[in-house]
N, C-alpha and C. Protein backbone atom coordinates (compact mmCIF):
# COMPACT_ATOMS: atom_id res chain seq x y z
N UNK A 1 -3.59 -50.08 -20.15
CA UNK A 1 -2.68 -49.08 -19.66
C UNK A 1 -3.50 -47.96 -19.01
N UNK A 2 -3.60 -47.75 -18.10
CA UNK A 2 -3.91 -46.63 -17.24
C UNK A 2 -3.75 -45.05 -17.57
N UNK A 3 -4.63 -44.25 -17.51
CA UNK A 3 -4.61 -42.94 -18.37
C UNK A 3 -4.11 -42.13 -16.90
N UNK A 4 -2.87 -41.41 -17.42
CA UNK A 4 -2.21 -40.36 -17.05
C UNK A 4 -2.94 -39.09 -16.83
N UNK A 5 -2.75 -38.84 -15.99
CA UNK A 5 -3.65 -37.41 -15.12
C UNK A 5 -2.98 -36.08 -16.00
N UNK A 6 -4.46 -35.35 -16.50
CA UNK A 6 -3.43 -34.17 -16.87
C UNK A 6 -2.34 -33.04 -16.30
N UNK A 7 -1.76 -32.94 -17.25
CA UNK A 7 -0.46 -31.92 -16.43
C UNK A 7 -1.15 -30.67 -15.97
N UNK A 8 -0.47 -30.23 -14.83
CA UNK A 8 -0.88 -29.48 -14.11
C UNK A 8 -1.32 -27.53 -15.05
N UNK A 9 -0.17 -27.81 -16.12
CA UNK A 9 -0.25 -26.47 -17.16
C UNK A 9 -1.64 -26.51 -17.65
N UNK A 10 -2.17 -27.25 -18.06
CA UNK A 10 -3.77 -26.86 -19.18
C UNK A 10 -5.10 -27.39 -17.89
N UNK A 11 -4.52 -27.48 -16.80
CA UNK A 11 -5.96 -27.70 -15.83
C UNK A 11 -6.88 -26.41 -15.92
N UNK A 12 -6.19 -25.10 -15.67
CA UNK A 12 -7.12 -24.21 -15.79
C UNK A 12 -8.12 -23.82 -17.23
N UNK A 13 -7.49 -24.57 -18.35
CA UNK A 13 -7.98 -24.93 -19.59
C UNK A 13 -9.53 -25.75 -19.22
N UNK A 14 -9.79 -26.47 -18.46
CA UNK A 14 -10.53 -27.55 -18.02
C UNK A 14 -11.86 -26.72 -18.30
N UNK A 15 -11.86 -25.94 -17.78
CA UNK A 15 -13.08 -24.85 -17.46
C UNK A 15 -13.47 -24.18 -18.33
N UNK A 16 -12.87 -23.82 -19.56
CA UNK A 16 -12.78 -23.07 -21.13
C UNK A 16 -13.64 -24.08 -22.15
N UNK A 17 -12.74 -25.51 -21.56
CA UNK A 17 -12.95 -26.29 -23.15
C UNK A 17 -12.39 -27.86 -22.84
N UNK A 18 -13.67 -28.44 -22.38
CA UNK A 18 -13.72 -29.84 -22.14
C UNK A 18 -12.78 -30.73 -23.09
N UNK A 19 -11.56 -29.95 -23.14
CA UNK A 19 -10.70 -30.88 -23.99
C UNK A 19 -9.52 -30.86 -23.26
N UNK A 20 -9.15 -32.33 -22.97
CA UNK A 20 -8.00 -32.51 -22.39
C UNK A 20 -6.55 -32.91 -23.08
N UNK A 21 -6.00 -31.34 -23.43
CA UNK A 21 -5.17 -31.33 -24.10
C UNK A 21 -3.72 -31.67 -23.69
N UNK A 22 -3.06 -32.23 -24.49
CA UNK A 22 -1.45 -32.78 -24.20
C UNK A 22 -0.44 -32.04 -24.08
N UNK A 23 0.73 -32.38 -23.87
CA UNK A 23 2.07 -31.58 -23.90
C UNK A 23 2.15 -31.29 -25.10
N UNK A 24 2.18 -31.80 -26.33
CA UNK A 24 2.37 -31.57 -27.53
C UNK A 24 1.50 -31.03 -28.23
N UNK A 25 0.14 -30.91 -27.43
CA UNK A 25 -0.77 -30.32 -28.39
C UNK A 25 -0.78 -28.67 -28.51
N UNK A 26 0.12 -28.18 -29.08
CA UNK A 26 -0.06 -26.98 -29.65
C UNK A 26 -0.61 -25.80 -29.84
N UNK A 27 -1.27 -26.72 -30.56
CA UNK A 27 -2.91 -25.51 -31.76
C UNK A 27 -3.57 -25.46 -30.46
N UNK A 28 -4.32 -26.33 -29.56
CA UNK A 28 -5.19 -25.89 -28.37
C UNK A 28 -4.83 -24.58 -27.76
N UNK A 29 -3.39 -24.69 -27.08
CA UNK A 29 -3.38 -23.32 -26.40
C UNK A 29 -3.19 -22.47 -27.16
N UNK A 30 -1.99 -22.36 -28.71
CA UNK A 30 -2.79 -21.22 -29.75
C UNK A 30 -3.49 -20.88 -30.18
N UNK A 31 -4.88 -21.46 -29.76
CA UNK A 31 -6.43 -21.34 -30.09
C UNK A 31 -6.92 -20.35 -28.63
N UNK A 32 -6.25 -21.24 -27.66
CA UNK A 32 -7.24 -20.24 -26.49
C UNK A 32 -6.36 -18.77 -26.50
N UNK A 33 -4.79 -18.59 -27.15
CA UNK A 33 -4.30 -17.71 -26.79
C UNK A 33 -5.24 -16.33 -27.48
N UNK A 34 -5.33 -17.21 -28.94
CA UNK A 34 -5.96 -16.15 -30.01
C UNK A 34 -7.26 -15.40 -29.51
N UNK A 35 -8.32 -16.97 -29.05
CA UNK A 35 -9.20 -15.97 -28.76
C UNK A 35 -9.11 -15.29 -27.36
N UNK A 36 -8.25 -15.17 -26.61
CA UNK A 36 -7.97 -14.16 -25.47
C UNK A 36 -7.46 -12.47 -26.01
N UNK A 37 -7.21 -12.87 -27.16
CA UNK A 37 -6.14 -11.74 -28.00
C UNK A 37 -7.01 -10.90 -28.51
N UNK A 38 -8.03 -11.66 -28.81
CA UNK A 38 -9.49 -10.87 -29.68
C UNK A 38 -10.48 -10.38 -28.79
N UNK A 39 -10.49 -11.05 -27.58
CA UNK A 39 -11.23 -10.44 -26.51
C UNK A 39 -10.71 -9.12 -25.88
N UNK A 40 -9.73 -9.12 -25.78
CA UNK A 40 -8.97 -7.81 -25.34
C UNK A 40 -8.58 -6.80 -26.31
N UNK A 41 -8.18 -7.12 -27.35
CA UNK A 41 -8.17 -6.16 -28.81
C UNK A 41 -9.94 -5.31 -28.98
N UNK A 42 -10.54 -6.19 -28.12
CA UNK A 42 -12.15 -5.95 -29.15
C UNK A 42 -12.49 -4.51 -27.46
N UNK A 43 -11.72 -4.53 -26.76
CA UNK A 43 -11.59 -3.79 -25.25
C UNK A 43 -11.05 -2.38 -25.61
N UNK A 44 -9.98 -2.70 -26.14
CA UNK A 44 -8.66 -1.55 -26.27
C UNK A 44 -9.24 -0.88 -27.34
N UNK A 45 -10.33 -1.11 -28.60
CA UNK A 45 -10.79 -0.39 -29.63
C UNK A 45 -11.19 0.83 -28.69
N UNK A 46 -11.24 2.22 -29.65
CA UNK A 46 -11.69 3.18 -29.10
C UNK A 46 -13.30 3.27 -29.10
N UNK A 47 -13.71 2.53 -30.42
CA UNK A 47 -15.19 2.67 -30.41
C UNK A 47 -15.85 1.46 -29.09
N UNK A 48 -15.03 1.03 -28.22
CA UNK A 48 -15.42 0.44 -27.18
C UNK A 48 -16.03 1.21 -26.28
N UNK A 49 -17.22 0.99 -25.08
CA UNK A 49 -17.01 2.04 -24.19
C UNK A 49 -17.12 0.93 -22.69
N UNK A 50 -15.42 0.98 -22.46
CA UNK A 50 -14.72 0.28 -21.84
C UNK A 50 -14.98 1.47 -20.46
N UNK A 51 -15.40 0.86 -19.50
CA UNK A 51 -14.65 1.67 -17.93
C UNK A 51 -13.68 2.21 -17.87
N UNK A 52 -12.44 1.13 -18.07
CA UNK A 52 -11.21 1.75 -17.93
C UNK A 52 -11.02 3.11 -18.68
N UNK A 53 -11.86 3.41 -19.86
CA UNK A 53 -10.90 4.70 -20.52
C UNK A 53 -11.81 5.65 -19.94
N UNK A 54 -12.83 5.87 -18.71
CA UNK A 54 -13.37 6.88 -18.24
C UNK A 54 -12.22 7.64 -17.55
N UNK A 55 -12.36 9.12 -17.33
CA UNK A 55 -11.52 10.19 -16.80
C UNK A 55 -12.42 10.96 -16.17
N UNK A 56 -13.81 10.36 -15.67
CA UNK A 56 -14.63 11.25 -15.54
C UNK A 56 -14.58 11.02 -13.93
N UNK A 57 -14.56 12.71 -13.16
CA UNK A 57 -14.83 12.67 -11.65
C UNK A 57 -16.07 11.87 -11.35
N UNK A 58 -17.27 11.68 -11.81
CA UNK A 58 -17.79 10.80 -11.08
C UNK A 58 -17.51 9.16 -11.29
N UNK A 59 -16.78 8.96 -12.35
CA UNK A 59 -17.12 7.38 -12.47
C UNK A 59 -15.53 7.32 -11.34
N UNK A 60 -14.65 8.60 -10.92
CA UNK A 60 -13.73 7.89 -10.01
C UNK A 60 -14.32 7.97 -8.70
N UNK A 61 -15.39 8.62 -8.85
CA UNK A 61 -15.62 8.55 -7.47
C UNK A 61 -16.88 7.69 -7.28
N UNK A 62 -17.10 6.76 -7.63
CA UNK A 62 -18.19 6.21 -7.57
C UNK A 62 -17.73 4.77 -8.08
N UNK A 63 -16.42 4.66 -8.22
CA UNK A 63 -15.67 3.37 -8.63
C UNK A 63 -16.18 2.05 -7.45
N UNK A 64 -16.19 1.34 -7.97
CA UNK A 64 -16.34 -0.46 -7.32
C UNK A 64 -15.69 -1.57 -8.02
N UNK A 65 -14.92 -2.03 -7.80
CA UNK A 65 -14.57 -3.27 -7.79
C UNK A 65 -15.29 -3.99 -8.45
N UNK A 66 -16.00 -4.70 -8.05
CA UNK A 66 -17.50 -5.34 -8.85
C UNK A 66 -17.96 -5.28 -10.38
N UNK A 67 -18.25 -3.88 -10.40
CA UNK A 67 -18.35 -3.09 -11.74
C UNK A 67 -17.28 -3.38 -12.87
N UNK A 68 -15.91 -3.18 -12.51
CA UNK A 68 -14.89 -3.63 -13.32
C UNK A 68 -15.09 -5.39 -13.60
N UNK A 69 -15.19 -6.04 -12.68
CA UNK A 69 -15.18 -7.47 -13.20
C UNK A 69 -16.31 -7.78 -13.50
N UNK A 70 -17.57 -6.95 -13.51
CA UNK A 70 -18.40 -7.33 -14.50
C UNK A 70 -18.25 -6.71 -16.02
N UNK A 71 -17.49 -5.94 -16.18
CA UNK A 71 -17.23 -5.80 -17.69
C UNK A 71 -16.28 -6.62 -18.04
N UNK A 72 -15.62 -7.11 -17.23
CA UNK A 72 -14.76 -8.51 -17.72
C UNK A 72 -15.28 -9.72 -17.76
N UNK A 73 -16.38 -10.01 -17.62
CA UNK A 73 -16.95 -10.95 -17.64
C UNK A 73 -18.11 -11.06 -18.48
N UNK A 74 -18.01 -9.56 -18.98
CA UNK A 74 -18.89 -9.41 -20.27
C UNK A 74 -18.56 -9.23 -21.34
N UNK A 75 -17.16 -8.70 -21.42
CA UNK A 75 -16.13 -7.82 -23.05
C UNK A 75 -15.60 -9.42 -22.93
N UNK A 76 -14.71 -10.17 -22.13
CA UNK A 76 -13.89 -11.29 -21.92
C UNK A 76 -13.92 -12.61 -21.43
N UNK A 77 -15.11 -13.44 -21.96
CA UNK A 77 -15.34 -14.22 -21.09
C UNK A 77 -14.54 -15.24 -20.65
N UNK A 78 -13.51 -15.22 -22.10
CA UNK A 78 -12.30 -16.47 -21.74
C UNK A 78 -11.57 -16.06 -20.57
N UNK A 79 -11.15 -14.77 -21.15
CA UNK A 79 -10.26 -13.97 -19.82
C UNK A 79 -10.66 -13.90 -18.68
N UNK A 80 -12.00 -14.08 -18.12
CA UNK A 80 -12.74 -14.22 -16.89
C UNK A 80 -12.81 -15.31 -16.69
N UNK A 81 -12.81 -16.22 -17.19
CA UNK A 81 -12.41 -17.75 -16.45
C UNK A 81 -11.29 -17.97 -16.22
N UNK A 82 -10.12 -17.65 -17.07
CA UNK A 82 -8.92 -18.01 -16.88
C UNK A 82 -8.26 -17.29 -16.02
N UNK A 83 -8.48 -16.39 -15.59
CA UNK A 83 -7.64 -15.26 -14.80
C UNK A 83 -7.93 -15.58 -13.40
N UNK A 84 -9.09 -16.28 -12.86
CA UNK A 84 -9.65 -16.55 -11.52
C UNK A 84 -8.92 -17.89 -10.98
N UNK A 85 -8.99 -19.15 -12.15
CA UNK A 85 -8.06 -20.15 -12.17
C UNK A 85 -6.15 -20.00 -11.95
N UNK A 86 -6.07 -19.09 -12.77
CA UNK A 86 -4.55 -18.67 -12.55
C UNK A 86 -4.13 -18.27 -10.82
N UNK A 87 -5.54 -17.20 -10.55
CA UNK A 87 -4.95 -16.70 -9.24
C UNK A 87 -5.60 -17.53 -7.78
N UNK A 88 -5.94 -18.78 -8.33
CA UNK A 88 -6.92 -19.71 -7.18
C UNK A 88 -7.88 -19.05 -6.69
N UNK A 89 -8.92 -18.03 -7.28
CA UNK A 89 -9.78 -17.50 -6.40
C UNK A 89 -11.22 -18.16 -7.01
N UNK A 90 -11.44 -19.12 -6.18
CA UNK A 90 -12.59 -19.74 -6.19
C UNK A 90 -13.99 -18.92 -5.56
N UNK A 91 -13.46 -18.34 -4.33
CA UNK A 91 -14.43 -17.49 -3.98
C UNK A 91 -14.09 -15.98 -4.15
N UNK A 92 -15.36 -15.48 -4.55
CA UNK A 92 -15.53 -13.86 -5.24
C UNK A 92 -15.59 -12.67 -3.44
N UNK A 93 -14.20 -12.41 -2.80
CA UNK A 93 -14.12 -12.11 -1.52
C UNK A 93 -13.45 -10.74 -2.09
N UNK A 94 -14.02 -9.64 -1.27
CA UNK A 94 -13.44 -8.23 -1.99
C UNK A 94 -11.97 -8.11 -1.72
N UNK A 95 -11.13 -8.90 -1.40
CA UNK A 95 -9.49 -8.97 -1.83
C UNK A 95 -9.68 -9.22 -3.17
N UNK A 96 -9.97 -10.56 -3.29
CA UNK A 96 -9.91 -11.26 -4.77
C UNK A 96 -10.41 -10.47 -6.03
N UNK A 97 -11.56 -10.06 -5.82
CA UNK A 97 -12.10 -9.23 -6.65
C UNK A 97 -11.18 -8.10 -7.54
N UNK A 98 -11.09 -7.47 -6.03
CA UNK A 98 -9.98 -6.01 -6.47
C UNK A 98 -8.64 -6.74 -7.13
N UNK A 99 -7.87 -7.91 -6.74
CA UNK A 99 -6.90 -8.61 -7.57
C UNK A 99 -6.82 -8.64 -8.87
N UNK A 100 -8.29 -9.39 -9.00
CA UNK A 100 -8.78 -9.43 -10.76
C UNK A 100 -9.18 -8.30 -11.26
N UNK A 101 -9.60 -7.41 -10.49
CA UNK A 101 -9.50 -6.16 -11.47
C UNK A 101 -8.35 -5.58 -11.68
N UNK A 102 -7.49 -5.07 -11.07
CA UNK A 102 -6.39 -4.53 -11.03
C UNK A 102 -5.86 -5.02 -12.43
N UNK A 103 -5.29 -6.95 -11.84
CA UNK A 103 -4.67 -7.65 -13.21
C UNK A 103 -4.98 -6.98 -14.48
N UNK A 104 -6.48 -6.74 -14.91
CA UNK A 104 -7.19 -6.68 -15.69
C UNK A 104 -7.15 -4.98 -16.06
N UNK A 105 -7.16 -4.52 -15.58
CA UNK A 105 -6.47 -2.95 -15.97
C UNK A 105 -5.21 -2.77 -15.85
N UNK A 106 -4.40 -3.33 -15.47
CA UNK A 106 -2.85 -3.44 -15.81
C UNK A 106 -2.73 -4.15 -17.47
N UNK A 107 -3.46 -5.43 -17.67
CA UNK A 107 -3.29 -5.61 -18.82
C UNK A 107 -3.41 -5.05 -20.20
N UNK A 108 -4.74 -4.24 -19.66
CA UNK A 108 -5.47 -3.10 -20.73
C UNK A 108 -4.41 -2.06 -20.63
N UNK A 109 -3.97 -1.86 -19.91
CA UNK A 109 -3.02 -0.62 -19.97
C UNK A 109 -1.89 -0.92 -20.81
N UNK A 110 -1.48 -1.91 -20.20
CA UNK A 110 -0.04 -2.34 -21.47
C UNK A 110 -0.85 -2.47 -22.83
N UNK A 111 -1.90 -2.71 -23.28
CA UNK A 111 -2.29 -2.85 -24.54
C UNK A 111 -3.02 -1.38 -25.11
N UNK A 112 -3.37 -0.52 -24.28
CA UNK A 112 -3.54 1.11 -25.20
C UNK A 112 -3.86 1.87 -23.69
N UNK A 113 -2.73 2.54 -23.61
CA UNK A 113 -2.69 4.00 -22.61
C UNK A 113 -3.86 4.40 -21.98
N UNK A 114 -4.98 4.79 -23.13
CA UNK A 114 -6.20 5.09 -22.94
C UNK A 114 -6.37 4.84 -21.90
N UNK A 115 -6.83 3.07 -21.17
CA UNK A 115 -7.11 2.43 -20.71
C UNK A 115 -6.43 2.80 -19.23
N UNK A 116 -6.45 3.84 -18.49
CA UNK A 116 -5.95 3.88 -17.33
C UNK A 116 -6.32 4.29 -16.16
N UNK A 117 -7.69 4.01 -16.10
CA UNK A 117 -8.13 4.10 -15.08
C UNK A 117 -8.10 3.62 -13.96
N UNK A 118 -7.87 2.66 -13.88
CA UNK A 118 -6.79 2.24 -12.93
C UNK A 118 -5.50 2.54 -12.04
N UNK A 119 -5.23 2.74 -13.03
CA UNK A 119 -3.74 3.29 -12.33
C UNK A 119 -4.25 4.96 -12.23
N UNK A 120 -5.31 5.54 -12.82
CA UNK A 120 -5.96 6.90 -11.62
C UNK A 120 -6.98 6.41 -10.51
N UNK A 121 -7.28 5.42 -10.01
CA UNK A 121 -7.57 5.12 -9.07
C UNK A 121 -6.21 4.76 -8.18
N UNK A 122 -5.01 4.38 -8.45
CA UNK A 122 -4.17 3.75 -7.59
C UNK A 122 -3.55 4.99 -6.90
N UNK A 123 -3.34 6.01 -8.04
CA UNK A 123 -2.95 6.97 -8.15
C UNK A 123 -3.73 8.21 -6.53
N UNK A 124 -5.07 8.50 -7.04
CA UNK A 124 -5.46 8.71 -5.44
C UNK A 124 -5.33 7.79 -4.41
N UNK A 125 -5.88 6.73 -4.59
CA UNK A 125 -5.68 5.90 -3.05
C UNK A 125 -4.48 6.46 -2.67
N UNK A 126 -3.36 6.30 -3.13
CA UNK A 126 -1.42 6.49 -3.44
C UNK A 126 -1.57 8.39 -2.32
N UNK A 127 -2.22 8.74 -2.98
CA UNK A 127 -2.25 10.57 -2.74
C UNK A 127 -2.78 10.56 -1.37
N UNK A 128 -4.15 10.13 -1.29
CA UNK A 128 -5.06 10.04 0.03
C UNK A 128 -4.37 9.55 1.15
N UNK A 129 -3.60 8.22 1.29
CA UNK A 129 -3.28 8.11 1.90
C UNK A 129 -1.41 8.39 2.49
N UNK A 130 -1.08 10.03 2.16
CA UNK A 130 -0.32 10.48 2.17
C UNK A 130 1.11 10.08 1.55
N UNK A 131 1.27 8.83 0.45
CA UNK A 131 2.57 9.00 -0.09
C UNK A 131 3.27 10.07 -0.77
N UNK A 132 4.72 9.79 -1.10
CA UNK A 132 5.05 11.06 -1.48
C UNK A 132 5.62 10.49 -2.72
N UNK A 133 6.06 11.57 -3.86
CA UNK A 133 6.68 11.84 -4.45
C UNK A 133 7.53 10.33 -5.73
N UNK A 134 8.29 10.01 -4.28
CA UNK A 134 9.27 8.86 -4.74
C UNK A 134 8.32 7.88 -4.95
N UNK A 135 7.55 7.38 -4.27
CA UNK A 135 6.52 6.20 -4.07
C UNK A 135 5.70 6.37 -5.56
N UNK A 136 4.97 7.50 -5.56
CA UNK A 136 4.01 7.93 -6.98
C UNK A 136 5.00 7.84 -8.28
């Protein structure tokens, strides 16, 4: 009998964990969920010293792209494989980049306030380039 190609849901799994898991298999993705859960919990601690919770004028003005997804690729490593797979970005092109960061401080944000540096970077770009009010 001929082996069935995996489903298209756990391909980005492929890259995590040379296990080619089934429809029914369960515990696998509650395994990768957990440790995604602990990677980002271990972010959002305060005794972290995460980018995102800087407020400081120079780290906004001296912000890069780059910088953010290398602390994601250092606090998160599951989350840095999986998040590139999700959004097809095979190549590291400064659209893509800024994508995965963004994602990645949007997520931190829903998981502790702190974490918003981001959205004070969106926040000037938003200002600088003259929106108003309703838009912000």
């Amino acid at each position: 009998m001929p082996q069935s190609a995996p489903d298209s849901a756990s391909q980005p799994f492929q890259i995590i964990l040379p296990v080619q898991p089934t429809r029914t298999d369960e515990s696998f993705f509650k395994g990768i969920l957990e440790k995604i859960n602990v990677e980002l919990r271990g972010v959002a601690r305060r005794d972290t010293n995460s980018m995102l919770r800087s407020r400081s004028f120079d780290r906004l003005s001296n912000f890069s792209y780059e910088q953010l997804v290398e602390e994601l690729k250092t606090m998160c490593p599951i989350t840095y494989k999986l998040l590139p797979c999700m959004l097809e970005l095979e190549n590291c092109s400064e659209k893509k980049i800024a994508a995965l960061s963004l994602i990645y401080g949007v997520i931190m944000f829903k998981r502790c306030k702190e974490l918003g540096f981001i959205q004070s970077i969106n926040t000037i770009i938003l200002s600088d380039s003259g929106a108003n009010t309703e838009v912000l």
